[in-house]
PDB file of N, CA and C in Angstrom:
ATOM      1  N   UNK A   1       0.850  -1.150   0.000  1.00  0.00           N
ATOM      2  CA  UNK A   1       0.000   0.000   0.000  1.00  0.00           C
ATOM      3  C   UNK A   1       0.904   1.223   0.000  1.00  0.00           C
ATOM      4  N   UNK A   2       0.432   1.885  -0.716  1.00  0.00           N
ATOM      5  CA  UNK A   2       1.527   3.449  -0.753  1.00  0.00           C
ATOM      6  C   UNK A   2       0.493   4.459  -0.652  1.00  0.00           C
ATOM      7  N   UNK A   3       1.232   5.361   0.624  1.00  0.00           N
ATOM      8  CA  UNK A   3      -0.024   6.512   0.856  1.00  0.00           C
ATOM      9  C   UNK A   3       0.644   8.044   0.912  1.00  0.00           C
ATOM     10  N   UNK A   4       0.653   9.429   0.193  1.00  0.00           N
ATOM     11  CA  UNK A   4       1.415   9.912   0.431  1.00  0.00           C
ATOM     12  C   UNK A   4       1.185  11.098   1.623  1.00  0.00           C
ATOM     13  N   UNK A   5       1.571  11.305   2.719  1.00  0.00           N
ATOM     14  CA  UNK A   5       1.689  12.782   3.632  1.00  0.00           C
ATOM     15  C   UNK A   5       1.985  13.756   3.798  1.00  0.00           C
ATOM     16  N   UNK A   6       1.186  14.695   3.345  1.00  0.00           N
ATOM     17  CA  UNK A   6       2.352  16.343   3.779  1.00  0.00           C
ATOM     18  C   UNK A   6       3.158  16.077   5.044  1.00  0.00           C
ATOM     19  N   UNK A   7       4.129  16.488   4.918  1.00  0.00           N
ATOM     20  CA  UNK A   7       4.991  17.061   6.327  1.00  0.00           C
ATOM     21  C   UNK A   7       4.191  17.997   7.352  1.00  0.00           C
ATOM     22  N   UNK A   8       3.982  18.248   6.802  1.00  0.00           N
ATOM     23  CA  UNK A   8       2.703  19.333   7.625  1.00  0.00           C
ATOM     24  C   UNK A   8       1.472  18.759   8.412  1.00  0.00           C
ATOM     25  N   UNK A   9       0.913  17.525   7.987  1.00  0.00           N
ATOM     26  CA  UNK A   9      -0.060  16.916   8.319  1.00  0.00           C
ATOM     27  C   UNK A   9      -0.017  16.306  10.051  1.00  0.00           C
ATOM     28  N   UNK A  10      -0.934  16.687  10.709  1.00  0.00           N
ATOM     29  CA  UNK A  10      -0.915  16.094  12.079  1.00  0.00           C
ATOM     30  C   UNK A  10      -0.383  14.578  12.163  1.00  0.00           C
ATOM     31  N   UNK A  11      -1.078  13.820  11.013  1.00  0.00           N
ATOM     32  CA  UNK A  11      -0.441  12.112  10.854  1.00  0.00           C
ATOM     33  C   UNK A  11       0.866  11.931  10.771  1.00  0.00           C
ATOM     34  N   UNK A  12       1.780  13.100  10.014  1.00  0.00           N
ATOM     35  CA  UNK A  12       2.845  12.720   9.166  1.00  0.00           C
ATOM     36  C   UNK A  12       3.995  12.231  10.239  1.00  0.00           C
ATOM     37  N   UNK A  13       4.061  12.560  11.510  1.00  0.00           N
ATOM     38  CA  UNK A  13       5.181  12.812  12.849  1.00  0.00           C
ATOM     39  C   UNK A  13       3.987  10.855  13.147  1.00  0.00           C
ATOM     40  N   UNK A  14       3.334  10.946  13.480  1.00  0.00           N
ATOM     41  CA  UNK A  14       2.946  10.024  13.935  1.00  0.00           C
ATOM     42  C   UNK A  14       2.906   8.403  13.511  1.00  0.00           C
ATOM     43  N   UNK A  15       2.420   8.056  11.718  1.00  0.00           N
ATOM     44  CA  UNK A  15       2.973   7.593  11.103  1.00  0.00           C
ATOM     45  C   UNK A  15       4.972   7.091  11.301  1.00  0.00           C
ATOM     46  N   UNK A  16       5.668   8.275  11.184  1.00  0.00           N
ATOM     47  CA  UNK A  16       6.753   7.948  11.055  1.00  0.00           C
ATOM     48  C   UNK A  16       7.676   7.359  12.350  1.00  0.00           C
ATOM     49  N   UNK A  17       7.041   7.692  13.562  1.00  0.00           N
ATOM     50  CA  UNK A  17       7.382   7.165  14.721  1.00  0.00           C
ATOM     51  C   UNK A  17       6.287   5.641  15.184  1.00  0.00           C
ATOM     52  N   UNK A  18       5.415   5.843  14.656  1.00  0.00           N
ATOM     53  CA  UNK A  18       5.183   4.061  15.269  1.00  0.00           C
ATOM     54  C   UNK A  18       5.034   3.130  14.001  1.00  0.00           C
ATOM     55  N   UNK A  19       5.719   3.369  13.173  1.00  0.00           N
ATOM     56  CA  UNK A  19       5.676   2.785  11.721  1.00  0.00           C
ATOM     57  C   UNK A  19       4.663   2.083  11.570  1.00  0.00           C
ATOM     58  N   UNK A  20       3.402   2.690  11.529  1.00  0.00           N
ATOM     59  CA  UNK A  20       2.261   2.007  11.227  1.00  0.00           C
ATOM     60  C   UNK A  20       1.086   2.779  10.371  1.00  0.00           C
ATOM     61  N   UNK A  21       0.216   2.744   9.783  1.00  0.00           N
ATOM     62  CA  UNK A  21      -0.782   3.480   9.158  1.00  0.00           C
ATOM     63  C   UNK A  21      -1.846   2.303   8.845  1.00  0.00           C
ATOM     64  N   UNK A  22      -3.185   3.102   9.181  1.00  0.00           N
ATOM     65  CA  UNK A  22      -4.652   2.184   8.595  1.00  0.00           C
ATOM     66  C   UNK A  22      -5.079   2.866   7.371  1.00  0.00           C
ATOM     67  N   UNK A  23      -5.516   2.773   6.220  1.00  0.00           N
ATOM     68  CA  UNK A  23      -5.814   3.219   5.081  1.00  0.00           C
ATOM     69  C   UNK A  23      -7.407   2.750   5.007  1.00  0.00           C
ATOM     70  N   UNK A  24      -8.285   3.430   5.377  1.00  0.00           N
ATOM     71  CA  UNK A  24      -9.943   3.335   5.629  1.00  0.00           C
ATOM     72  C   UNK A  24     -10.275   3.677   4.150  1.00  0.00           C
ATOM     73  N   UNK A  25     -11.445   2.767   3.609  1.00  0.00           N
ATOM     74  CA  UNK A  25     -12.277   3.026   2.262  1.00  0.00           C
ATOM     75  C   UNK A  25     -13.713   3.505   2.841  1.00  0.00           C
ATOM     76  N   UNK A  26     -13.878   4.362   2.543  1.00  0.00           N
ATOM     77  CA  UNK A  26     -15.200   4.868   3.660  1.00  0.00           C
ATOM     78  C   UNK A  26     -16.287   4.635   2.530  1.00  0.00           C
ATOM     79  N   UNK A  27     -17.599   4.580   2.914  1.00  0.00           N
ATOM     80  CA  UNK A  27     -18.643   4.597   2.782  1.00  0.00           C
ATOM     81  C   UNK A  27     -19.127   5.654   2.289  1.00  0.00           C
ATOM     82  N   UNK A  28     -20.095   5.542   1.190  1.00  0.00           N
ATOM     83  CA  UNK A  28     -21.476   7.173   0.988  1.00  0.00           C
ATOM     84  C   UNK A  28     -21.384   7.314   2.136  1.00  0.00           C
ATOM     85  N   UNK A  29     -21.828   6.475   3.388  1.00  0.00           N
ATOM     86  CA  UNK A  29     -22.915   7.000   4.687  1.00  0.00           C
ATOM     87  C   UNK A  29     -22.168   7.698   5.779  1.00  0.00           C
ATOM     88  N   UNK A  30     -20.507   7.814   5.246  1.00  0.00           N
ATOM     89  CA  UNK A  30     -19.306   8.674   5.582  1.00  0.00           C
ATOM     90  C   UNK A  30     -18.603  10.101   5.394  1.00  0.00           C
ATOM     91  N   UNK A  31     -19.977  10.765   4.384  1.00  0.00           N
ATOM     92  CA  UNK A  31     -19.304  11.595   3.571  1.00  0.00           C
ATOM     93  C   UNK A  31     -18.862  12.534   5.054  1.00  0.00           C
ATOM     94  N   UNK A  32     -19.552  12.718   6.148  1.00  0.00           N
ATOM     95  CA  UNK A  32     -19.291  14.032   6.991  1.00  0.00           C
ATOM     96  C   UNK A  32     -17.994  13.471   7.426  1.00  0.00           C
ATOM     97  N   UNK A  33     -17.930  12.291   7.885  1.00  0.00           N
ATOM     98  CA  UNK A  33     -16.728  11.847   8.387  1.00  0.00           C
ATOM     99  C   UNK A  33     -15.028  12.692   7.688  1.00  0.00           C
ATOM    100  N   UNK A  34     -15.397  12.061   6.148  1.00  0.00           N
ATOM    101  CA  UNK A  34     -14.484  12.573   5.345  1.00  0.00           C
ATOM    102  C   UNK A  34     -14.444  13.694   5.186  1.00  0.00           C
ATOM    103  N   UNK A  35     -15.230  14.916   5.045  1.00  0.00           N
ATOM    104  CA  UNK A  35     -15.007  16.358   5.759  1.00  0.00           C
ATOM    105  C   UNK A  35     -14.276  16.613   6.990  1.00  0.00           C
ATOM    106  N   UNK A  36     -14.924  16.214   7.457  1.00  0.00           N
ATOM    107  CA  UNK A  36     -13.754  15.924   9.253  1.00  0.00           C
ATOM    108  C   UNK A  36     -12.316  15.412   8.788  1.00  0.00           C
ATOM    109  N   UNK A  37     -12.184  14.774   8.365  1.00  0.00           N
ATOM    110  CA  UNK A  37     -10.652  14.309   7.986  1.00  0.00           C
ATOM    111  C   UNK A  37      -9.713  14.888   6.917  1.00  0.00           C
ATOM    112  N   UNK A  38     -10.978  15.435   5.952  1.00  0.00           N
ATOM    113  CA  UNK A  38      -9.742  16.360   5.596  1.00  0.00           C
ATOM    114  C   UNK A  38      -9.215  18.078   5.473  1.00  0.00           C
ATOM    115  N   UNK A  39     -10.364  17.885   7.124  1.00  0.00           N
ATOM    116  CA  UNK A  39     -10.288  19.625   7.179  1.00  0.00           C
ATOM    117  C   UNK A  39     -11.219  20.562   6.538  1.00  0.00           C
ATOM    118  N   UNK A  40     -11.945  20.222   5.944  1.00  0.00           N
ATOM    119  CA  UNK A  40     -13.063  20.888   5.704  1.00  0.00           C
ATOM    120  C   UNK A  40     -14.055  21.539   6.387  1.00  0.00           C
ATOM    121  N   UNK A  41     -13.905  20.593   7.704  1.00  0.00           N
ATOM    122  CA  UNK A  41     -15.245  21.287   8.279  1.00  0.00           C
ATOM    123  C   UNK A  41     -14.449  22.275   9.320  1.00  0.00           C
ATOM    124  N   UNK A  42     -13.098  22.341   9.268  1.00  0.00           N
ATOM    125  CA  UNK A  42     -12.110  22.709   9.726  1.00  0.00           C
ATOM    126  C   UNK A  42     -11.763  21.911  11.322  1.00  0.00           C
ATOM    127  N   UNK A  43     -11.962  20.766  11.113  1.00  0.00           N
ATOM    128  CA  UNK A  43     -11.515  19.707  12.208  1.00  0.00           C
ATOM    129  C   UNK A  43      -9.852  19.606  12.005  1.00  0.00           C
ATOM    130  N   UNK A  44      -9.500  19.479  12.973  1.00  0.00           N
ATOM    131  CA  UNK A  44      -7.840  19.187  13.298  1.00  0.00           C
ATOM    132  C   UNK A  44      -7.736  18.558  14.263  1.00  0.00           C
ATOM    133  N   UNK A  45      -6.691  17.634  14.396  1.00  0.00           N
ATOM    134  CA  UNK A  45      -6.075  16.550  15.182  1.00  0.00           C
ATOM    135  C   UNK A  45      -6.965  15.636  15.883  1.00  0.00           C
ATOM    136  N   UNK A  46      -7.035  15.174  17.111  1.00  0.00           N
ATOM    137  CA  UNK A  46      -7.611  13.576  17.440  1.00  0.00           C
ATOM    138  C   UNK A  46      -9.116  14.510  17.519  1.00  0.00           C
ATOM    139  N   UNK A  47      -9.299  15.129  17.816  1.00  0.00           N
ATOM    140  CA  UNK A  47     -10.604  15.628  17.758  1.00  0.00           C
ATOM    141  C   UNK A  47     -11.709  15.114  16.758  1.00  0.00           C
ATOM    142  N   UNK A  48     -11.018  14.460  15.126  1.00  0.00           N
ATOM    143  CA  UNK A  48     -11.170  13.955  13.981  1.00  0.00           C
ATOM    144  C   UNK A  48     -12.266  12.637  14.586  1.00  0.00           C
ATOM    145  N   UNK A  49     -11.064  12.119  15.370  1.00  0.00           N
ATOM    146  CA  UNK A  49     -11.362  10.729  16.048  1.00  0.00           C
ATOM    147  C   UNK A  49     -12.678  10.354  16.739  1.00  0.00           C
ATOM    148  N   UNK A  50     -13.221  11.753  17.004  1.00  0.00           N
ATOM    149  CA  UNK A  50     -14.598  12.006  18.652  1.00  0.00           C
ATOM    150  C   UNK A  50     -15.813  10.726  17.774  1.00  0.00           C
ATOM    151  N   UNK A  51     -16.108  11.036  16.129  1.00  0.00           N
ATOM    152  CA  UNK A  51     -17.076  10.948  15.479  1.00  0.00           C
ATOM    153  C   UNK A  51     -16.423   9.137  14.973  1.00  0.00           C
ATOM    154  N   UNK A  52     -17.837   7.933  14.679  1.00  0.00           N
ATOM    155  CA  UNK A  52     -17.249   6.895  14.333  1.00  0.00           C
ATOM    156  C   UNK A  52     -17.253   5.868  15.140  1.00  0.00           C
ATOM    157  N   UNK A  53     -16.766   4.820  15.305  1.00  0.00           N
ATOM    158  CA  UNK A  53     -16.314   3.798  16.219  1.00  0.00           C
ATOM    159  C   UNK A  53     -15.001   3.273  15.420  1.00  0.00           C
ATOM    160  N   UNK A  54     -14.073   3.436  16.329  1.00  0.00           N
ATOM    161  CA  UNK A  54     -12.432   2.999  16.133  1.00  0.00           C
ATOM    162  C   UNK A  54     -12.033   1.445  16.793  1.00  0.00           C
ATOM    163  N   UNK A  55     -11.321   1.124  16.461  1.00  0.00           N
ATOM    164  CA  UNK A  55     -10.600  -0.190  16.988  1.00  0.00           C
ATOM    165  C   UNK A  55      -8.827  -0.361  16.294  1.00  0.00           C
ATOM    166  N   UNK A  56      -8.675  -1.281  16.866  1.00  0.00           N
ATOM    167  CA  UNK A  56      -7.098  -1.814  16.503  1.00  0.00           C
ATOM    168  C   UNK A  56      -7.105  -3.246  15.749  1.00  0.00           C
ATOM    169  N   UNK A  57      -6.355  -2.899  15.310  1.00  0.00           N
ATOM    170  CA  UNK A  57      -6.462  -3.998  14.159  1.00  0.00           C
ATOM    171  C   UNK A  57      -5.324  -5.194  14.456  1.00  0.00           C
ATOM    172  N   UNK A  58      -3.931  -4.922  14.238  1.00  0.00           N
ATOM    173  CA  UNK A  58      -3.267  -5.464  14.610  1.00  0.00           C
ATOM    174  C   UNK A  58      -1.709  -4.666  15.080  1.00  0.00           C
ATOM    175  N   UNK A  59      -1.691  -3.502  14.105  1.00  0.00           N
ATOM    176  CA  UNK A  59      -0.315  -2.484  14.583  1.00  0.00           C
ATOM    177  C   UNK A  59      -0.371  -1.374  15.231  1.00  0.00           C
ATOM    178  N   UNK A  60      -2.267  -1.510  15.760  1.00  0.00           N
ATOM    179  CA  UNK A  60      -2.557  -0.121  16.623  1.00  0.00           C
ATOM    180  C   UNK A  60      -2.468   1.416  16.033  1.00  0.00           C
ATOM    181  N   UNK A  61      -3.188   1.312  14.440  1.00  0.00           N
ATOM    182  CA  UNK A  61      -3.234   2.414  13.597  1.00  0.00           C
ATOM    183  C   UNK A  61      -4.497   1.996  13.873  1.00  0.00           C
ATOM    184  N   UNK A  62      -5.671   3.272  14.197  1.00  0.00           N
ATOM    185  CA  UNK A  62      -6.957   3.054  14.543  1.00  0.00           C
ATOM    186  C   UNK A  62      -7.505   3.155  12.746  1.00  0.00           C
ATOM    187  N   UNK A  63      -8.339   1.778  12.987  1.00  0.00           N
ATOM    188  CA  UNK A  63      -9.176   1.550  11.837  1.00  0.00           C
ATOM    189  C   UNK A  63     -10.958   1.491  11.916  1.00  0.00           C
ATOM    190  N   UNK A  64     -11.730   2.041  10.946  1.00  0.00           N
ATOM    191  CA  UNK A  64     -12.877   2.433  11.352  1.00  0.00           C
ATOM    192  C   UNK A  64     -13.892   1.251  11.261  1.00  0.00           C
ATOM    193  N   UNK A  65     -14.556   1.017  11.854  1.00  0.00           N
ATOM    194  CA  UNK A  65     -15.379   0.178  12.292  1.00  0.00           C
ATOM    195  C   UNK A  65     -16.227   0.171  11.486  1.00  0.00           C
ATOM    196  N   UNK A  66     -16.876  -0.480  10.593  1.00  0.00           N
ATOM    197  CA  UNK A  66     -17.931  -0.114   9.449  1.00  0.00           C
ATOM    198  C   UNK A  66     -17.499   0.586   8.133  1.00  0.00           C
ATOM    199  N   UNK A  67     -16.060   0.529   7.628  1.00  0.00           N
ATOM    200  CA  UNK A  67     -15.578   1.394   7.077  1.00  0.00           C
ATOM    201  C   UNK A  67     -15.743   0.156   6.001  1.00  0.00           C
ATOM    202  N   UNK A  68     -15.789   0.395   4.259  1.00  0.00           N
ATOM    203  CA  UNK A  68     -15.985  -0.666   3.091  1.00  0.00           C
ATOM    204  C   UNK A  68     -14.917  -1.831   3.591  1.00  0.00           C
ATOM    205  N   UNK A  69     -13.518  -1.060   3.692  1.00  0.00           N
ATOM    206  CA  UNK A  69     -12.392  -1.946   3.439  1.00  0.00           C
ATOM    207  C   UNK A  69     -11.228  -1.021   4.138  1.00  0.00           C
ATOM    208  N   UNK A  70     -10.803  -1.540   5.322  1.00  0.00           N
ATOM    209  CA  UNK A  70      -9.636  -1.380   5.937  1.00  0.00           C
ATOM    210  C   UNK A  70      -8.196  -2.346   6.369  1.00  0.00           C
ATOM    211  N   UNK A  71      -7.503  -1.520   5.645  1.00  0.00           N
ATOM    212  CA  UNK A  71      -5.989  -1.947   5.391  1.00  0.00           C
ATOM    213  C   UNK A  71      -5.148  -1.825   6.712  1.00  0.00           C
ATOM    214  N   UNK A  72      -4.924  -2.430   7.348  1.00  0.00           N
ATOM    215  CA  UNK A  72      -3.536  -1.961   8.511  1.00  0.00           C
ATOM    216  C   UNK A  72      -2.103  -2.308   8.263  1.00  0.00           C
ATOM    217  N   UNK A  73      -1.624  -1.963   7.858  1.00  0.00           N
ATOM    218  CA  UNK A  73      -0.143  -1.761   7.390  1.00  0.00           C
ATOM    219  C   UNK A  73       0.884  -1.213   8.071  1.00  0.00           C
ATOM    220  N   UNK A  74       2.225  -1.788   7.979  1.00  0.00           N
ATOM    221  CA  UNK A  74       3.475  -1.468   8.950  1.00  0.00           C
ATOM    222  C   UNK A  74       4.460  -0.797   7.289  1.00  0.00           C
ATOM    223  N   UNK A  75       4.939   0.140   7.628  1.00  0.00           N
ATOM    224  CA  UNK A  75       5.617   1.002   7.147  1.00  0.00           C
ATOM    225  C   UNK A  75       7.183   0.245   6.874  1.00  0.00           C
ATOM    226  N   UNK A  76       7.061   0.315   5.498  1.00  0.00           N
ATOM    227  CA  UNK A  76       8.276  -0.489   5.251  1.00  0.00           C
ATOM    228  C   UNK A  76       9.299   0.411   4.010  1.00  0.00           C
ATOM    229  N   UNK A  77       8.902   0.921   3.735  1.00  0.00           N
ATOM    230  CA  UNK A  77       9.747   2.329   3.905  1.00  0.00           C
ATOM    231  C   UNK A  77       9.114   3.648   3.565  1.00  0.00           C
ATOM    232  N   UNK A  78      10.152   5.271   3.793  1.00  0.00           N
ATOM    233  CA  UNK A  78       9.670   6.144   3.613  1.00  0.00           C
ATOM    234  C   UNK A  78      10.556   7.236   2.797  1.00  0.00           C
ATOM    235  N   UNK A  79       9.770   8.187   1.882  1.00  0.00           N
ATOM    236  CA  UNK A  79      10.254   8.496   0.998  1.00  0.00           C
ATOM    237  C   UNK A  79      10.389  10.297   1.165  1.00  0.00           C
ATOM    238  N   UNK A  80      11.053  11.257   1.252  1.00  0.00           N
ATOM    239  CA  UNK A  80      10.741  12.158   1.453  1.00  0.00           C
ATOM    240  C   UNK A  80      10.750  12.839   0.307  1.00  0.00           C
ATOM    241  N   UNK A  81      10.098  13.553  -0.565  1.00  0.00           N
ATOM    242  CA  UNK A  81       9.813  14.441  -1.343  1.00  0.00           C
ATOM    243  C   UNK A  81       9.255  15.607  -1.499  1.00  0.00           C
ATOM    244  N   UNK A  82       9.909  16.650  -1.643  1.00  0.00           N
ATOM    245  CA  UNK A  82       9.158  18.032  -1.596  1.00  0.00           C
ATOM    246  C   UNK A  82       8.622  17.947   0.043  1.00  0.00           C
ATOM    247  N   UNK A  83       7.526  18.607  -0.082  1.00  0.00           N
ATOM    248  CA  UNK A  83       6.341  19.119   0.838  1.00  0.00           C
ATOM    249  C   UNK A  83       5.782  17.470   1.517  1.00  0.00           C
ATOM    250  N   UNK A  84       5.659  16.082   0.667  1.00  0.00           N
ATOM    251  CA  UNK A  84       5.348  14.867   1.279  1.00  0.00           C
ATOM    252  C   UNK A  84       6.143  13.915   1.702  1.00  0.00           C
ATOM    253  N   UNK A  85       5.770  12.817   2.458  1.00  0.00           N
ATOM    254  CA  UNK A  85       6.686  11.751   2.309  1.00  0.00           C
ATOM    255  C   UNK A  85       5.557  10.691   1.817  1.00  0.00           C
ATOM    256  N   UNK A  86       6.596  10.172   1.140  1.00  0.00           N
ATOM    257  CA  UNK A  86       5.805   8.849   0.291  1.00  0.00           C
ATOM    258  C   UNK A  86       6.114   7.683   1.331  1.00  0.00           C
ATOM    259  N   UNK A  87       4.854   7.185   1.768  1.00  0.00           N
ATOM    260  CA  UNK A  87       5.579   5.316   3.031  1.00  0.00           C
ATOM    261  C   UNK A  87       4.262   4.674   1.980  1.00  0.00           C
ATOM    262  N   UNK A  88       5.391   3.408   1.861  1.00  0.00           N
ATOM    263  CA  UNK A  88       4.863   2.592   1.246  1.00  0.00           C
ATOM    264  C   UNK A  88       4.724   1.130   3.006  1.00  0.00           C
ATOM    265  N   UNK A  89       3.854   0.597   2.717  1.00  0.00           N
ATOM    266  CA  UNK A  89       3.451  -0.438   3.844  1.00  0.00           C
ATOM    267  C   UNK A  89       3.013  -1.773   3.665  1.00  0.00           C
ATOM    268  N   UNK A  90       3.053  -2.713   4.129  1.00  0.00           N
ATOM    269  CA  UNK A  90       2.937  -3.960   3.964  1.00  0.00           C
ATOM    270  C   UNK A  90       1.506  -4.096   4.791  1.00  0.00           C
ATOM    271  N   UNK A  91       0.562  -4.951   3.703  1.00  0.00           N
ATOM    272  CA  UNK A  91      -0.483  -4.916   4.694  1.00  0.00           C
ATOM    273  C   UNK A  91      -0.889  -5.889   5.945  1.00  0.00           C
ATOM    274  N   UNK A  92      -1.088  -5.853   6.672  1.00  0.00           N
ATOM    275  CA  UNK A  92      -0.670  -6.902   7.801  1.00  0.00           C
ATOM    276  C   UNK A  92      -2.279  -7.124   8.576  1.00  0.00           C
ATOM    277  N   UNK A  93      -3.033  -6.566   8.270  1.00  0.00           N
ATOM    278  CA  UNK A  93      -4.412  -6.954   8.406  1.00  0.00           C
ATOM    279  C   UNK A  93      -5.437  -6.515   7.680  1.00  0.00           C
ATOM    280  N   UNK A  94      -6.939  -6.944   7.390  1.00  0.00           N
ATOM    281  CA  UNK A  94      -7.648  -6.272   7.103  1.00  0.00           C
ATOM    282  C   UNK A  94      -8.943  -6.650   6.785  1.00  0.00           C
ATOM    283  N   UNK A  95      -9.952  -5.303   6.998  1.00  0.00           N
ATOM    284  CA  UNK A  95     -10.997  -6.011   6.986  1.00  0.00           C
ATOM    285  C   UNK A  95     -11.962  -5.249   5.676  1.00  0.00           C
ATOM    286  N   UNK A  96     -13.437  -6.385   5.739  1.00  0.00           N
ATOM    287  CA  UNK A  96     -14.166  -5.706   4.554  1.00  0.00           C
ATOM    288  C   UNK A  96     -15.274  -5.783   4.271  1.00  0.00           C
ATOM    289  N   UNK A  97     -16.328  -5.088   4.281  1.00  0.00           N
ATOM    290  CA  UNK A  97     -17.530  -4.996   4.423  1.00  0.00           C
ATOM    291  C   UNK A  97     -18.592  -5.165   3.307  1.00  0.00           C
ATOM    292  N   UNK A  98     -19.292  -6.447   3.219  1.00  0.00           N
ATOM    293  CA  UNK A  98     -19.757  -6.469   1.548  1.00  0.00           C
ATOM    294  C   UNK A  98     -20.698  -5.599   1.555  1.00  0.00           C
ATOM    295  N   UNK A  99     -21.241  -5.356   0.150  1.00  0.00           N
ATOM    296  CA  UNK A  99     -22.570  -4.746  -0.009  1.00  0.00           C
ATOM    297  C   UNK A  99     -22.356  -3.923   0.115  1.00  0.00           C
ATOM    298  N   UNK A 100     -21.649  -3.197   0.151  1.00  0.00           N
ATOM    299  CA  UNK A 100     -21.164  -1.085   0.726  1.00  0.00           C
ATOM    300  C   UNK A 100     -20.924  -0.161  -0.620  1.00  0.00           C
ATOM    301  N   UNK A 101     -21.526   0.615  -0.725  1.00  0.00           N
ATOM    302  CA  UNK A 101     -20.391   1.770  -1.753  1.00  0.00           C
ATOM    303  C   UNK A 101     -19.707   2.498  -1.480  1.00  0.00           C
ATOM    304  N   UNK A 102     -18.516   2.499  -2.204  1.00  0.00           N
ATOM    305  CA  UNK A 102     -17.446   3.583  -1.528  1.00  0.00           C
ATOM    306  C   UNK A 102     -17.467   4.573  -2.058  1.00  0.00           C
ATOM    307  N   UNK A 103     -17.359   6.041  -1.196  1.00  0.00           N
ATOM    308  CA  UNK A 103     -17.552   7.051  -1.524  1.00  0.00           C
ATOM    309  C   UNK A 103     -16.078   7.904  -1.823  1.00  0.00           C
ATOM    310  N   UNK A 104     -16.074   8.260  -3.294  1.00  0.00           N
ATOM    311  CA  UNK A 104     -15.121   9.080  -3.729  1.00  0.00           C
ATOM    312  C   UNK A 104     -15.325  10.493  -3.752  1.00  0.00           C
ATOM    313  N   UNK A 105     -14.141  10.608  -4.167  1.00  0.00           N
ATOM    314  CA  UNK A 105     -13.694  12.525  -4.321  1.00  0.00           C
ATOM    315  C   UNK A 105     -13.451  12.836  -5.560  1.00  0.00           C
ATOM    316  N   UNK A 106     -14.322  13.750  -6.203  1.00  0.00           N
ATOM    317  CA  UNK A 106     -14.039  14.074  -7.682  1.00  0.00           C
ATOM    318  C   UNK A 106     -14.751  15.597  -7.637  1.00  0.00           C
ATOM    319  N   UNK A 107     -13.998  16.533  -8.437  1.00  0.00           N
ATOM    320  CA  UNK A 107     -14.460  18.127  -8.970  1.00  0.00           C
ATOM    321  C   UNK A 107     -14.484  18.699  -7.419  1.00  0.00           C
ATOM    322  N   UNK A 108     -13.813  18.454  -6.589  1.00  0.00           N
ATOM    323  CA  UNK A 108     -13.887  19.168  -5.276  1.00  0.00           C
ATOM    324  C   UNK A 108     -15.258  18.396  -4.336  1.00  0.00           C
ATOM    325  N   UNK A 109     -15.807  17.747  -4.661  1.00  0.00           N
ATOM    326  CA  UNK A 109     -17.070  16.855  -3.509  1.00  0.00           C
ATOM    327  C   UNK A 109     -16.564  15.734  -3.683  1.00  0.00           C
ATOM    328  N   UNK A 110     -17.084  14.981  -2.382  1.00  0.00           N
ATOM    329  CA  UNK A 110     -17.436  13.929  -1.747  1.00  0.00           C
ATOM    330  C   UNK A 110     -18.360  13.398  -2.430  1.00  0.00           C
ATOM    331  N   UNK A 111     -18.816  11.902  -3.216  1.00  0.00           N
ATOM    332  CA  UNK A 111     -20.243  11.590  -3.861  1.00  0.00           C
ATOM    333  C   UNK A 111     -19.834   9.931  -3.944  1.00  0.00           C
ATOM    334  N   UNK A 112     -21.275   9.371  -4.618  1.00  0.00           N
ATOM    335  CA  UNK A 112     -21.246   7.660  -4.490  1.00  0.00           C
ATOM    336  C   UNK A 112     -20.650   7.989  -5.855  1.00  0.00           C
ATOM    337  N   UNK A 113     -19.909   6.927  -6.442  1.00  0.00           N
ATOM    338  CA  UNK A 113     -19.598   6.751  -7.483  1.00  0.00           C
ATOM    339  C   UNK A 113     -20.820   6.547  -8.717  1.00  0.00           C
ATOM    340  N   UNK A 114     -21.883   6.182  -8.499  1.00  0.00           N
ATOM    341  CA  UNK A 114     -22.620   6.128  -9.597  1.00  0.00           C
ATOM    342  C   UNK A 114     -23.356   8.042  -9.628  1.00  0.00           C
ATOM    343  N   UNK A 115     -23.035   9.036  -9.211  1.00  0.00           N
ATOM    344  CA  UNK A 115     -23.858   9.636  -8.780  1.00  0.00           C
ATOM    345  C   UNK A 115     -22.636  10.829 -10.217  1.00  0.00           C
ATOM    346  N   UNK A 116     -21.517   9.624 -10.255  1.00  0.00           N
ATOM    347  CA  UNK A 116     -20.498  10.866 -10.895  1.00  0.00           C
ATOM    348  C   UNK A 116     -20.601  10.627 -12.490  1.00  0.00           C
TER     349      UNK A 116
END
């Protein structure tokens, strides 16, 4: 799994010290969530976390509970470039929820994929 981070990002320090990351496929029924996460609604740091039900998976990168398809991955290396670092991760657990649609990002919104 390869995910990339601003340096800037509350994750990016955190990620790189417990070499771990969860990579969540969220749901339509997620879109506020995903506002919350990426600052939109102008949410910052664990505060992100309040909304949801979290758990541990296996490397203790909190993964979302009801989420389509979650990846838990240990950081097997990291790449620094510009403004990001590129960590690529080995996936080491994961789970997956049938019957779900996953909700993408396209033209600046949040939407179901058939909707685009």
């Amino acid at each position: 799994m390869l995910v990339c981070v601003n340096r800037s990002a509350g994750a990016h320090d955190i990620i790189l010290s417990s070499g771990s990351f969860c990579w969540n496929i969220l749901g339509v029924e997620h879109r506020d969530l995903a506002l919350k996460f990426s600052g939109q609604d102008g949410s910052k740091g664990d505060i992100r976390f309040g909304d949801g039900l979290w758990c541990d998976l296996k490397t203790g990168a909190p993964s979302l509970v009801g989420a389509v398809c979650s990846f838990d991955c240990r950081v097997v290396n990291a790449y620094s470039d510009s403004s990001h670092t590129i960590f690529t991760g080995e996936v080491v657990a994961q789970t997956t929820r049938a019957g779900c649609e996953s909700l993408v990002y396209i033209d600046g919104c949040f939407a179901a994929p058939k909707a685009v």
